[in-house]
PDB file of N, CA and C in Angstrom:
ATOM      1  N   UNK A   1      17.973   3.610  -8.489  1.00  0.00           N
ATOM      2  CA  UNK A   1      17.810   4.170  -7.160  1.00  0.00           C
ATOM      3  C   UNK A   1      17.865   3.019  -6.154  1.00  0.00           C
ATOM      4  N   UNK A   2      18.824   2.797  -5.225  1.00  0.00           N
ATOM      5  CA  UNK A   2      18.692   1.912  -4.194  1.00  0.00           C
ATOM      6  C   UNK A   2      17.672   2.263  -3.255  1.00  0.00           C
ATOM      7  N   UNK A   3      17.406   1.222  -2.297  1.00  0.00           N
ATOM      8  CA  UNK A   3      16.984   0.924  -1.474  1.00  0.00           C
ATOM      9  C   UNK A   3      16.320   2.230  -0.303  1.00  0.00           C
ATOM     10  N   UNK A   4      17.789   2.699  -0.032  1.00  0.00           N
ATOM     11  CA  UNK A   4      17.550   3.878   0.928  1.00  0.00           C
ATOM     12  C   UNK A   4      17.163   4.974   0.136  1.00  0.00           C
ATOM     13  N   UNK A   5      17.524   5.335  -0.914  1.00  0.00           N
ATOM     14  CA  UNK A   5      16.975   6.178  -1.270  1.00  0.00           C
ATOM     15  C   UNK A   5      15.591   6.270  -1.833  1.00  0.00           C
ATOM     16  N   UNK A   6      14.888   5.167  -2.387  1.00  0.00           N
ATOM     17  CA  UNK A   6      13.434   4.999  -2.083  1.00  0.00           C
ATOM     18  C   UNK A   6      12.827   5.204  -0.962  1.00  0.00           C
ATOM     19  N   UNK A   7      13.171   4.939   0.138  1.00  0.00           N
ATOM     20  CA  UNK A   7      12.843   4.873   1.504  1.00  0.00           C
ATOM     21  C   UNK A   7      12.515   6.552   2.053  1.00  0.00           C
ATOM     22  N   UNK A   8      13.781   7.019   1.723  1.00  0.00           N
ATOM     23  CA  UNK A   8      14.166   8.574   1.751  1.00  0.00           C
ATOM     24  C   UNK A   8      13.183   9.341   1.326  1.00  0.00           C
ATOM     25  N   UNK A   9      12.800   8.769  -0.532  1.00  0.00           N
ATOM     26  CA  UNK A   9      11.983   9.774  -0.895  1.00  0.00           C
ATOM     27  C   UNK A   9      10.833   9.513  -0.433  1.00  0.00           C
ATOM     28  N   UNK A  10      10.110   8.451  -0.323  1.00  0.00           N
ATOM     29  CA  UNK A  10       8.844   8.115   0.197  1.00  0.00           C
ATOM     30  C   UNK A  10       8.445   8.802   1.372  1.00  0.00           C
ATOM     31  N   UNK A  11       9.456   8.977   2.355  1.00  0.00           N
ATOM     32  CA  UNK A  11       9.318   9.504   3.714  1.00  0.00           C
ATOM     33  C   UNK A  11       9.180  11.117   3.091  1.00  0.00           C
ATOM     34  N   UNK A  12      10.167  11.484   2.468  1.00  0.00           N
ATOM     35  CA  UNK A  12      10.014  12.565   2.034  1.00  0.00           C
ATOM     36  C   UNK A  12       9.093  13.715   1.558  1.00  0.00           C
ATOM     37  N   UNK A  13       8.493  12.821   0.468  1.00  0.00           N
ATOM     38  CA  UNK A  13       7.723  13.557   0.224  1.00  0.00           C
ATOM     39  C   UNK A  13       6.189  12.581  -0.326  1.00  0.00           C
ATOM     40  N   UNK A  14       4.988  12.418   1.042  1.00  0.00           N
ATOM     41  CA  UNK A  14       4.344  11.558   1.526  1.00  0.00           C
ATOM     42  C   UNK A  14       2.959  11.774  -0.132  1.00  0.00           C
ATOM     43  N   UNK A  15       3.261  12.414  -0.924  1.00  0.00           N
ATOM     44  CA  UNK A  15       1.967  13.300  -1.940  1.00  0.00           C
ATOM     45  C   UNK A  15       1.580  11.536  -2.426  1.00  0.00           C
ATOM     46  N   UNK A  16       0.634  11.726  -2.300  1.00  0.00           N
ATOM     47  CA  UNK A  16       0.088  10.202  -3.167  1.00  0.00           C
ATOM     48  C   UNK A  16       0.101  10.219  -4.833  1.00  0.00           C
ATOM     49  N   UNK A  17      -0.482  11.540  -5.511  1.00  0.00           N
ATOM     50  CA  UNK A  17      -0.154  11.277  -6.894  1.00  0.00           C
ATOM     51  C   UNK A  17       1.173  11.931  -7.258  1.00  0.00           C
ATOM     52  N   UNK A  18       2.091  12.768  -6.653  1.00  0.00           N
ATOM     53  CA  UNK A  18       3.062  12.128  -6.830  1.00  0.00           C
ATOM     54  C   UNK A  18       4.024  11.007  -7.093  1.00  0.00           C
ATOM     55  N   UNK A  19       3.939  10.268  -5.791  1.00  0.00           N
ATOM     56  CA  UNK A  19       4.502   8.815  -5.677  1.00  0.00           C
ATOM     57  C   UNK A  19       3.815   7.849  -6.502  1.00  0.00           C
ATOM     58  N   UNK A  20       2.601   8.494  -7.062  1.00  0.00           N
ATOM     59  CA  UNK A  20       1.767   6.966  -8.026  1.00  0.00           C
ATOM     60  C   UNK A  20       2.175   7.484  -9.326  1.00  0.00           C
ATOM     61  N   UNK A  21       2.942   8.616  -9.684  1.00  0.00           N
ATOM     62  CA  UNK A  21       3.879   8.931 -11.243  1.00  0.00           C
ATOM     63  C   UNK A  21       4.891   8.143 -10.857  1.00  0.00           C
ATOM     64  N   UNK A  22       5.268   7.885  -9.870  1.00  0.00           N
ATOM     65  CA  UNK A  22       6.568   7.662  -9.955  1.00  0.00           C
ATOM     66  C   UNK A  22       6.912   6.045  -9.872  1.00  0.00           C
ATOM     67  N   UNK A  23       5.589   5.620  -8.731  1.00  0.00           N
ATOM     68  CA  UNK A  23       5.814   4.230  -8.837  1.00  0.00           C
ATOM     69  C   UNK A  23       4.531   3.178  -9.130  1.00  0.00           C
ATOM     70  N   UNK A  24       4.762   2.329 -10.358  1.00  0.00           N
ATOM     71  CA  UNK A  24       3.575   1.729 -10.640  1.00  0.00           C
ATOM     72  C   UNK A  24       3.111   1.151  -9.555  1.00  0.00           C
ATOM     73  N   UNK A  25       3.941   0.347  -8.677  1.00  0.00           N
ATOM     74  CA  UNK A  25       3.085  -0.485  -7.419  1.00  0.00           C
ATOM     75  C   UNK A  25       2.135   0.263  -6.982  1.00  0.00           C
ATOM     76  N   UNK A  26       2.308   1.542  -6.832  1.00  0.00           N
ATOM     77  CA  UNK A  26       1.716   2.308  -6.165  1.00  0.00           C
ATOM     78  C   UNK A  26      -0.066   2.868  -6.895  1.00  0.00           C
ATOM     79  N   UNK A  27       0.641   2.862  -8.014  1.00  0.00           N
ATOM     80  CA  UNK A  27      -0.545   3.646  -8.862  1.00  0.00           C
ATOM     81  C   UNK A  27      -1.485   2.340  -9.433  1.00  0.00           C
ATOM     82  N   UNK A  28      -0.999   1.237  -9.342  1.00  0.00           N
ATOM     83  CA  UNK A  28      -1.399  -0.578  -9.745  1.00  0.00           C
ATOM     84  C   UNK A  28      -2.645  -0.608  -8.848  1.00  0.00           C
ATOM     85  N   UNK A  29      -2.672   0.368  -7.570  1.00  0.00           N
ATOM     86  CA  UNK A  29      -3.548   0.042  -6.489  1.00  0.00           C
ATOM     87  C   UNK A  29      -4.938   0.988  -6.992  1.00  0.00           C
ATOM     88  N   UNK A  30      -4.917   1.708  -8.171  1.00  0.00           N
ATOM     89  CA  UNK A  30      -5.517   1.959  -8.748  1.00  0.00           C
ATOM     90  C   UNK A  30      -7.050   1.176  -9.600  1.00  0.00           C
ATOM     91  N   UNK A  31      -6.603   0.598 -10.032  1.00  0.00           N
ATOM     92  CA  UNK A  31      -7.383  -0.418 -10.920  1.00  0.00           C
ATOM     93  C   UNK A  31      -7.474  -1.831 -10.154  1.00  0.00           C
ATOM     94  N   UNK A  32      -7.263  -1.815  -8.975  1.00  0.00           N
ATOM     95  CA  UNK A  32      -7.940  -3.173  -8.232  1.00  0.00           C
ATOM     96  C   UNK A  32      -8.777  -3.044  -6.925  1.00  0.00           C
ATOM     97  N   UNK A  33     -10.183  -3.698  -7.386  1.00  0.00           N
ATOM     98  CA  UNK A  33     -11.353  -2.737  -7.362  1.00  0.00           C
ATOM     99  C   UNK A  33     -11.627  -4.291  -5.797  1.00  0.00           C
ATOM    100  N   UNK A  34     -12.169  -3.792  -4.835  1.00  0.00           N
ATOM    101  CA  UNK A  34     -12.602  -5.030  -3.623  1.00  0.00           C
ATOM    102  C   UNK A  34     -13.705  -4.965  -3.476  1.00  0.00           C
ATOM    103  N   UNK A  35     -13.867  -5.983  -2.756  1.00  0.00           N
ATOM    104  CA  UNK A  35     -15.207  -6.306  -2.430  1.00  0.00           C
ATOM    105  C   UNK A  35     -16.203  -5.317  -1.275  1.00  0.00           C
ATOM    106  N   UNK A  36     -17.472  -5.256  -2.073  1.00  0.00           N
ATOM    107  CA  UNK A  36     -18.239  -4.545  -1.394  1.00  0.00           C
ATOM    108  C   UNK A  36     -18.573  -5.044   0.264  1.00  0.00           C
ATOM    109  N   UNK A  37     -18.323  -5.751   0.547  1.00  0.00           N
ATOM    110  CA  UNK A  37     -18.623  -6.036   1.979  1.00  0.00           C
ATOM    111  C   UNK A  37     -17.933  -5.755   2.759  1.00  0.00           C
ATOM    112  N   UNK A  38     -16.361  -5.945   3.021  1.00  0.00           N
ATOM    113  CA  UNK A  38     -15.157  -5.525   3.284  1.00  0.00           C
ATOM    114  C   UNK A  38     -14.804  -4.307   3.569  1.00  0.00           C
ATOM    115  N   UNK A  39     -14.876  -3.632   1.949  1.00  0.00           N
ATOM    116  CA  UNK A  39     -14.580  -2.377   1.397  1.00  0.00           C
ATOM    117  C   UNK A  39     -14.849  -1.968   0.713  1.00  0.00           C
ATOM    118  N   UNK A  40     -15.717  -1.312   1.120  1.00  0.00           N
ATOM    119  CA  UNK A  40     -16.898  -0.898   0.478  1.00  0.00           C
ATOM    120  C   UNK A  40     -16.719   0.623  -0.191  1.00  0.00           C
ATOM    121  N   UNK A  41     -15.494   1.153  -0.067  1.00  0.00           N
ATOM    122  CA  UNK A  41     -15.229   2.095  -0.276  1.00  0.00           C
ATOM    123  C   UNK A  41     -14.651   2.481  -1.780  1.00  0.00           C
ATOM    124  N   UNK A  42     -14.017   1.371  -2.347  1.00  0.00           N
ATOM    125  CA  UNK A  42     -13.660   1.262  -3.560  1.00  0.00           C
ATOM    126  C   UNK A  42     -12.412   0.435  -3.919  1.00  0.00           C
ATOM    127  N   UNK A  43     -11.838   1.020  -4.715  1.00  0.00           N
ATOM    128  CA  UNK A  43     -10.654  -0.180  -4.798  1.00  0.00           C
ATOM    129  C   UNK A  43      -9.707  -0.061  -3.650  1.00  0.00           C
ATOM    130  N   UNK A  44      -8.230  -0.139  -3.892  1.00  0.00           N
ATOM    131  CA  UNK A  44      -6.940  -0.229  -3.161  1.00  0.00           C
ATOM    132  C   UNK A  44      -6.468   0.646  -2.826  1.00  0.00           C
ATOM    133  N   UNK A  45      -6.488   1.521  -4.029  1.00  0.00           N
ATOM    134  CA  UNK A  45      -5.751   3.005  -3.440  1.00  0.00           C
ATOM    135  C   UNK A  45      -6.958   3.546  -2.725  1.00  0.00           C
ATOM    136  N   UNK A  46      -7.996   3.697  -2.835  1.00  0.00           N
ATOM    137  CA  UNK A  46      -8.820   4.625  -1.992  1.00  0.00           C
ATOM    138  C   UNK A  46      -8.925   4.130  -0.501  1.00  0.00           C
ATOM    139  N   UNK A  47      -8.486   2.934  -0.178  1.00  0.00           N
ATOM    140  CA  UNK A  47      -8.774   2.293   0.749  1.00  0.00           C
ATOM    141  C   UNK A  47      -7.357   2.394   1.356  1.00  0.00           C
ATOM    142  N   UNK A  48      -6.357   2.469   0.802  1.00  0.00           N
ATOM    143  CA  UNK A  48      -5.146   2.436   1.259  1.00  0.00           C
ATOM    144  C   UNK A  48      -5.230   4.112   1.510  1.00  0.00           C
ATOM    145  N   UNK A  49      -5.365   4.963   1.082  1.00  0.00           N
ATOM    146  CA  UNK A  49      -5.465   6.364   1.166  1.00  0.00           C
ATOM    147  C   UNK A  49      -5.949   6.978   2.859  1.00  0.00           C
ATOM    148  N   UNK A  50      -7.383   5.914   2.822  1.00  0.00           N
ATOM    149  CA  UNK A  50      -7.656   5.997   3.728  1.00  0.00           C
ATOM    150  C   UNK A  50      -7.217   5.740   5.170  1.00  0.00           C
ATOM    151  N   UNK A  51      -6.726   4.525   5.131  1.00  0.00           N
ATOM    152  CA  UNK A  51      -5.563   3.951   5.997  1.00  0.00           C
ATOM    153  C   UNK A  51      -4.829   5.415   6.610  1.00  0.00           C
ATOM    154  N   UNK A  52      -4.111   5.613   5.739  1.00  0.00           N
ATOM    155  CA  UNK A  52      -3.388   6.722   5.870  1.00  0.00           C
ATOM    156  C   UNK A  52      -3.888   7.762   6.382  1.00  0.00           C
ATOM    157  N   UNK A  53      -5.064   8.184   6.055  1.00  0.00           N
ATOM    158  CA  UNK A  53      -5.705   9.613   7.006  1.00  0.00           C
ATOM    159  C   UNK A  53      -5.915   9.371   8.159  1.00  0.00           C
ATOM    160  N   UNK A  54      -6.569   8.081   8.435  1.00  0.00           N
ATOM    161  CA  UNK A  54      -6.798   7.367   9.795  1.00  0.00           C
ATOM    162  C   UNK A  54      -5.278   7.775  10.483  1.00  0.00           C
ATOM    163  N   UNK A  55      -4.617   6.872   9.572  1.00  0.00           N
ATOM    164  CA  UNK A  55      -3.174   7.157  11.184  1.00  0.00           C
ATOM    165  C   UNK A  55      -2.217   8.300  11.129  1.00  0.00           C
ATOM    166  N   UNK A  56      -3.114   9.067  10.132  1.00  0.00           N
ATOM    167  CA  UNK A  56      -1.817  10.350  10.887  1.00  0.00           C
ATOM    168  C   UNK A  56      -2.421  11.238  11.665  1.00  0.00           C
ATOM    169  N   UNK A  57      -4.168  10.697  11.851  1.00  0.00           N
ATOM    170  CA  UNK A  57      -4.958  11.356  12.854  1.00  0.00           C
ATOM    171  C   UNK A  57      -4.994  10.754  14.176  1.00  0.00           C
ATOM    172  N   UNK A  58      -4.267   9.702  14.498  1.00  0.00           N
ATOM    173  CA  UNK A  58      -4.457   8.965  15.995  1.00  0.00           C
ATOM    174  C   UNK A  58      -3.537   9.142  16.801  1.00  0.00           C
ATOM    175  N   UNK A  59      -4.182   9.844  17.908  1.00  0.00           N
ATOM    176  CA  UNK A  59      -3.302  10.606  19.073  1.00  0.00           C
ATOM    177  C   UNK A  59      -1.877   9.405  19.238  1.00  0.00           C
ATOM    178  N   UNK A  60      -2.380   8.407  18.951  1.00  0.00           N
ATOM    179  CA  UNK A  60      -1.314   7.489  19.650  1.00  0.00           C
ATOM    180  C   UNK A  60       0.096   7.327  18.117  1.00  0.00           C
ATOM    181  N   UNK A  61      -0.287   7.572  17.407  1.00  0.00           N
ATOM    182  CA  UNK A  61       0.369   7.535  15.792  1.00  0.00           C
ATOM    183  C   UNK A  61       0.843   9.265  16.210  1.00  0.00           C
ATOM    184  N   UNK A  62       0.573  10.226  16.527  1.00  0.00           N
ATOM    185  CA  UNK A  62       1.165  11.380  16.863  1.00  0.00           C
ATOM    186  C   UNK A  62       2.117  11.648  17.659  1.00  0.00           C
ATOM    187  N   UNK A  63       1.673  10.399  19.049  1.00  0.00           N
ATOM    188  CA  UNK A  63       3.035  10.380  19.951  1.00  0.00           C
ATOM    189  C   UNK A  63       4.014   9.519  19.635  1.00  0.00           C
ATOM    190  N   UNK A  64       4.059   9.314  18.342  1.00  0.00           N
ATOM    191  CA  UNK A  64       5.576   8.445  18.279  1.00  0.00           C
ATOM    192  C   UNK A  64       6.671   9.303  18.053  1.00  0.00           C
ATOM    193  N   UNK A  65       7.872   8.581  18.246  1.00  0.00           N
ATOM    194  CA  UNK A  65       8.967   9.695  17.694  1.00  0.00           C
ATOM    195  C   UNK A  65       8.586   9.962  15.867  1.00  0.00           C
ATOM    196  N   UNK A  66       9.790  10.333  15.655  1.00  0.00           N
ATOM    197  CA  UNK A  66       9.747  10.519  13.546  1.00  0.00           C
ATOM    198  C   UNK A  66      10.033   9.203  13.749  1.00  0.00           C
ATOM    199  N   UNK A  67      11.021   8.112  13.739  1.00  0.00           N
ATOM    200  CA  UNK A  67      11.346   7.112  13.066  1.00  0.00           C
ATOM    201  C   UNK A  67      10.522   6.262  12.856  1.00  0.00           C
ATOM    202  N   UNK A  68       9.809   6.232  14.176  1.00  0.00           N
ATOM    203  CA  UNK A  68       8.699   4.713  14.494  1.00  0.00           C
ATOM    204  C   UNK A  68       7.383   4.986  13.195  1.00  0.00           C
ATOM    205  N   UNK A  69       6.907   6.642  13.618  1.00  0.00           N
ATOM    206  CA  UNK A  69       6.235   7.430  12.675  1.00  0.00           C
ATOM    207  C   UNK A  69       6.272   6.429  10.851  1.00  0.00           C
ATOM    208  N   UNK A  70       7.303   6.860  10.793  1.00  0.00           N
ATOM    209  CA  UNK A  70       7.878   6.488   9.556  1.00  0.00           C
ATOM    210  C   UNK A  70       8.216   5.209   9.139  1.00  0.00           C
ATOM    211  N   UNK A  71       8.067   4.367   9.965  1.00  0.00           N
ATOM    212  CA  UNK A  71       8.009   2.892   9.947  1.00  0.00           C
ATOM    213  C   UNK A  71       6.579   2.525   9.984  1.00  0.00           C
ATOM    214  N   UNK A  72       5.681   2.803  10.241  1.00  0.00           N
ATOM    215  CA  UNK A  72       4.417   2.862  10.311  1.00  0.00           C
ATOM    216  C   UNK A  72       3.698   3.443   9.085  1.00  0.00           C
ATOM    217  N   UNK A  73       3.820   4.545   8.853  1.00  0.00           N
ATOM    218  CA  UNK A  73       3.746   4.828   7.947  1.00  0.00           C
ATOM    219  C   UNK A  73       3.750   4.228   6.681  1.00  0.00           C
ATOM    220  N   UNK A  74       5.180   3.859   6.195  1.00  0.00           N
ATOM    221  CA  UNK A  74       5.142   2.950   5.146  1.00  0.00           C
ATOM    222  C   UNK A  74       4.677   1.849   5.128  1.00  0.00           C
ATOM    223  N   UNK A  75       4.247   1.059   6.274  1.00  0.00           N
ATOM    224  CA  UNK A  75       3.797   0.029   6.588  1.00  0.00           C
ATOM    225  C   UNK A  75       2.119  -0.120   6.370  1.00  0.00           C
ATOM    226  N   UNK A  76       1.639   0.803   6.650  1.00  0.00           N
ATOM    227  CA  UNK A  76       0.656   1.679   6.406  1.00  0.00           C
ATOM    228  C   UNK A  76       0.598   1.637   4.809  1.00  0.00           C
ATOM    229  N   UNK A  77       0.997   2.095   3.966  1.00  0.00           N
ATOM    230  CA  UNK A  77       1.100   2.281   2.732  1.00  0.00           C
ATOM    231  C   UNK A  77       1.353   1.108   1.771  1.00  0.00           C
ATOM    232  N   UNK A  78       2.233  -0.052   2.207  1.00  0.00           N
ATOM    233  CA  UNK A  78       2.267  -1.166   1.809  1.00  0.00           C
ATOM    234  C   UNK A  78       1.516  -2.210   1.977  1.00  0.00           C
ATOM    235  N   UNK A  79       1.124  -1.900   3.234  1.00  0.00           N
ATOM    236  CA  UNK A  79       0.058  -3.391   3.218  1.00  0.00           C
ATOM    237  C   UNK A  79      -0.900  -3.754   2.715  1.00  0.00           C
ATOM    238  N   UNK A  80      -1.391  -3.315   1.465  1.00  0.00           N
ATOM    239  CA  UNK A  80      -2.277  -4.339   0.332  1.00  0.00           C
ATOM    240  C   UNK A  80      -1.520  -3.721  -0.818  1.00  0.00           C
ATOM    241  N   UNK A  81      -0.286  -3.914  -1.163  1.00  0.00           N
ATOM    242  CA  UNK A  81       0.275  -3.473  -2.904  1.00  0.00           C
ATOM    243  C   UNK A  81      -0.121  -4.255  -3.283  1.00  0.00           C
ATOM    244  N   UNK A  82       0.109  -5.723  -3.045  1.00  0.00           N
ATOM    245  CA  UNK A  82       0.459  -6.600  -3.993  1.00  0.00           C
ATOM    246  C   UNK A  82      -0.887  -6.970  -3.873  1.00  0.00           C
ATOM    247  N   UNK A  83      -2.351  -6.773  -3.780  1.00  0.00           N
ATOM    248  CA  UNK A  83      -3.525  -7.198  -4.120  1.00  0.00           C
ATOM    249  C   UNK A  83      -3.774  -6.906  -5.699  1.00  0.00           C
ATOM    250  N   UNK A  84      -2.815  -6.645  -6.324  1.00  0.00           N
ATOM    251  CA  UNK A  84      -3.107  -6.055  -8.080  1.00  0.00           C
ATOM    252  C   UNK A  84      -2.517  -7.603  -8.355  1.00  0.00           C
ATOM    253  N   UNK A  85      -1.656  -8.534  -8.155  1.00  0.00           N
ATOM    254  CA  UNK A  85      -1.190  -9.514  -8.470  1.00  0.00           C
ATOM    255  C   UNK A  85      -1.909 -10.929  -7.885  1.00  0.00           C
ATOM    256  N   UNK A  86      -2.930 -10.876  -6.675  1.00  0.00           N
ATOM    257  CA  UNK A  86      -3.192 -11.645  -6.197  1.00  0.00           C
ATOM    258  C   UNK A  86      -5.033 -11.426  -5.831  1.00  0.00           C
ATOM    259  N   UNK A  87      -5.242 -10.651  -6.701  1.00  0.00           N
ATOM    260  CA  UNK A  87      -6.966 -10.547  -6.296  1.00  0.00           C
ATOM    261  C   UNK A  87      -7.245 -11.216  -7.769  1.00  0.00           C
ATOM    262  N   UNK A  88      -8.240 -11.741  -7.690  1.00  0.00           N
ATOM    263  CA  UNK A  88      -9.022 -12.656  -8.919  1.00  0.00           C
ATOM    264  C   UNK A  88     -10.211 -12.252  -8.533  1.00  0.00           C
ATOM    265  N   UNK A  89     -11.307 -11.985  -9.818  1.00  0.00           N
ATOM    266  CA  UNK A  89     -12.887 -11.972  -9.977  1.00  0.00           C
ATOM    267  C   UNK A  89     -13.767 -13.048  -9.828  1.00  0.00           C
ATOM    268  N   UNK A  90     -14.698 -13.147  -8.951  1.00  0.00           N
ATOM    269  CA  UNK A  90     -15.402 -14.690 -10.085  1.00  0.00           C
ATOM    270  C   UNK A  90     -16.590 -14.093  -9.803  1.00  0.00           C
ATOM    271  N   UNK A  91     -17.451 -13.589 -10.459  1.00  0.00           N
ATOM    272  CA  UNK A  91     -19.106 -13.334 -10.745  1.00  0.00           C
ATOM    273  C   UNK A  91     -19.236 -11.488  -9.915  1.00  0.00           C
ATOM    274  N   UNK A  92     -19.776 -11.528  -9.023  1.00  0.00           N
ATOM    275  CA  UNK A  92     -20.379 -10.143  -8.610  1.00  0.00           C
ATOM    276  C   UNK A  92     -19.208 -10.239  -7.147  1.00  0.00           C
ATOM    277  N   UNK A  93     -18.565 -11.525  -6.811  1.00  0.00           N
ATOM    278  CA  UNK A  93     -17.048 -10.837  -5.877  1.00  0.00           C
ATOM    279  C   UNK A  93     -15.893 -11.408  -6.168  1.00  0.00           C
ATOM    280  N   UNK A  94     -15.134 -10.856  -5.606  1.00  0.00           N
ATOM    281  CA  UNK A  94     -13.380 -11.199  -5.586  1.00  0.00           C
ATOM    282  C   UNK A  94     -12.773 -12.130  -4.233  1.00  0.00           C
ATOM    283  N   UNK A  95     -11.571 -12.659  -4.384  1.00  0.00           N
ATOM    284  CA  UNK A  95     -11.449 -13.171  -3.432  1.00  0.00           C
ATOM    285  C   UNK A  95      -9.632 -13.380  -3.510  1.00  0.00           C
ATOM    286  N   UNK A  96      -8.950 -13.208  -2.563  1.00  0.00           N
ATOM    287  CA  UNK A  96      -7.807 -13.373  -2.414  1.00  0.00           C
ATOM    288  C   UNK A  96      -7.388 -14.683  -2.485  1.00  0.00           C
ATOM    289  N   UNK A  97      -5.858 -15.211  -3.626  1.00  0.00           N
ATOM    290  CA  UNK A  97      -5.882 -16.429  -3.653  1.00  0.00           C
ATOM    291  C   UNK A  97      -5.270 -16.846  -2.629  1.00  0.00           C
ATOM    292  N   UNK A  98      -5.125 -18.184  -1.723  1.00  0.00           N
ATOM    293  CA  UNK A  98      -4.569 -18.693  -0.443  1.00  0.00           C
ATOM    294  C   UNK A  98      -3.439 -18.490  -0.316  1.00  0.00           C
ATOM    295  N   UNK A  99      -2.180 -18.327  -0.939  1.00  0.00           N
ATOM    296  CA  UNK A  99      -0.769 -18.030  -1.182  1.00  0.00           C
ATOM    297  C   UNK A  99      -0.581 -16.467  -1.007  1.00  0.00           C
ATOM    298  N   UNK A 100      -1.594 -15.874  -1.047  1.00  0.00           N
ATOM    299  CA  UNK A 100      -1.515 -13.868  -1.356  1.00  0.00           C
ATOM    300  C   UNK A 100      -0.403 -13.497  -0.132  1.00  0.00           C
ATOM    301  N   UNK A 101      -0.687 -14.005   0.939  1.00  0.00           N
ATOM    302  CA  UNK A 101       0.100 -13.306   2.087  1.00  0.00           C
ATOM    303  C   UNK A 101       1.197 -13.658   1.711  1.00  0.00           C
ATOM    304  N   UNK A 102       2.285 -14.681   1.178  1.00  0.00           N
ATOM    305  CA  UNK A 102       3.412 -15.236   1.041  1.00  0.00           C
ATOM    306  C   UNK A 102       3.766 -14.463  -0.212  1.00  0.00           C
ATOM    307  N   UNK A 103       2.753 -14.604  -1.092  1.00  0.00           N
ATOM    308  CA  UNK A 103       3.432 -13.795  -2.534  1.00  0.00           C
ATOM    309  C   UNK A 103       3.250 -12.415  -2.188  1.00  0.00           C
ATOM    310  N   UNK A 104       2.474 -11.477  -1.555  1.00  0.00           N
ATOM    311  CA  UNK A 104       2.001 -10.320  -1.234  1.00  0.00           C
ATOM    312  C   UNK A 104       3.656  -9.649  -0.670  1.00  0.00           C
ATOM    313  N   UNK A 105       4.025 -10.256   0.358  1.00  0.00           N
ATOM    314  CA  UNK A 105       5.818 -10.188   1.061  1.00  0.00           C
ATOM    315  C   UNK A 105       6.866 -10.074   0.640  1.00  0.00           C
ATOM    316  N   UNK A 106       7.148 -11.366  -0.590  1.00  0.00           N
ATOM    317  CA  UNK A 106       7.552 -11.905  -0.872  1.00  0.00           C
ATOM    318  C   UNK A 106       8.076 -10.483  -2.370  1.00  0.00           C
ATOM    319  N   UNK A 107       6.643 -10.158  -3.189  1.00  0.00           N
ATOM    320  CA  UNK A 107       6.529  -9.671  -4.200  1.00  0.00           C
ATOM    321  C   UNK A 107       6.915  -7.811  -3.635  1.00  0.00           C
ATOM    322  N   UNK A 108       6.234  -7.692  -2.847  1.00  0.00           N
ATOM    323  CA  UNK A 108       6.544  -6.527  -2.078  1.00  0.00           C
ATOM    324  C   UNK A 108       8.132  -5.992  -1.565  1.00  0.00           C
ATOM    325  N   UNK A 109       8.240  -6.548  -1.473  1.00  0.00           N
ATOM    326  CA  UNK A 109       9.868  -7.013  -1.227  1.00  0.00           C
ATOM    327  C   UNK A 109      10.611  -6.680  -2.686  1.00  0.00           C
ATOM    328  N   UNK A 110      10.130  -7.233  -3.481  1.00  0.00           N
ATOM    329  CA  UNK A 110      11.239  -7.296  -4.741  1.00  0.00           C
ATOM    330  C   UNK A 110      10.841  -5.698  -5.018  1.00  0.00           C
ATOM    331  N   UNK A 111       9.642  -5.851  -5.158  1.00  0.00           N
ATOM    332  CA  UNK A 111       9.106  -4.306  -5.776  1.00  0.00           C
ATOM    333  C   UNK A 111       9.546  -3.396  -5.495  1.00  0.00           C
ATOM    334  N   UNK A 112       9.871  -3.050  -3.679  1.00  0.00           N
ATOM    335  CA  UNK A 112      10.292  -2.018  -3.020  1.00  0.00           C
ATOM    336  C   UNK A 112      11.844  -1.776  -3.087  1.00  0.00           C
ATOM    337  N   UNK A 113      12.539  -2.585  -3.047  1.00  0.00           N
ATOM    338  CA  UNK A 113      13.483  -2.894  -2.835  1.00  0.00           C
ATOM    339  C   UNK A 113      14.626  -3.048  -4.191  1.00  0.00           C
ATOM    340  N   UNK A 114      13.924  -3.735  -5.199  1.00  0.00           N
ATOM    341  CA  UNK A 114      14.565  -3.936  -5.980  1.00  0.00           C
ATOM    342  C   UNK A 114      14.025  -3.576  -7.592  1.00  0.00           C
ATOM    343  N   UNK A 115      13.051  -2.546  -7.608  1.00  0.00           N
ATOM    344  CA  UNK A 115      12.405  -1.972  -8.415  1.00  0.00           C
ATOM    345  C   UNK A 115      11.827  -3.202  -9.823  1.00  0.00           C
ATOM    346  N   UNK A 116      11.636  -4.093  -9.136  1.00  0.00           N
ATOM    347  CA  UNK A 116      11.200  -5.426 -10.616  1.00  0.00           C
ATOM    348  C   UNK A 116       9.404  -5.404  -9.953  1.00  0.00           C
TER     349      UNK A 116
END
């Protein structure tokens, strides 16, 4: 499946356990659990989930056209994947290693894009 057509279906059809059968990045956000101070809410996906209810409830996320919508959106949805590759444990917290934002992009990128 190229590029656009990932893009396509994602926009498409927004179901979260859907898209986490379909794509490990997605469902990876599963089993990486953050820190209670932060996020306190639970791991990645619940926190990323949340993200998501937040902005499809904000008057200002309502007045966009579809495209911007949808650029946001996924943007929305991507921005902590790659914490399954770049969060480490040490005792009772976690901590992001200094490189995460570069590999986080970088890795995100291949993932989305090029299904590795």
């Amino acid at each position: 499946m190229n590029f656009k057509m990932k893009v396509m279906e994602i926009i498409q059809n927004k179901n979260w356990s859907e898209l986490a059968t379909k794509y490990d990045w997605l469902a990876d956000m599963h089993n990486v659990p953050q820190d209670n101070i932060h996020h306190a809410e639970g791991d990645v996906a619940i926190h990323t989930q949340m993200v998501l209810h937040e902005l499809i409830n904000l008057k200002e996320y309502q007045d966009l056209d579809v495209i911007a919508k949808e650029i946001i959106w996924t943007a929305a949805l991507l921005h902590d994947v790659e914490k399954r590759s770049t969060t480490i444990m040490e005792e009772k917290w976690q901590y992001i290693v200094t490189e995460s934002c570069k590999k986080r992009c970088i890795n995100s990128k291949a993932n989305f894009v090029y299904g590795v």
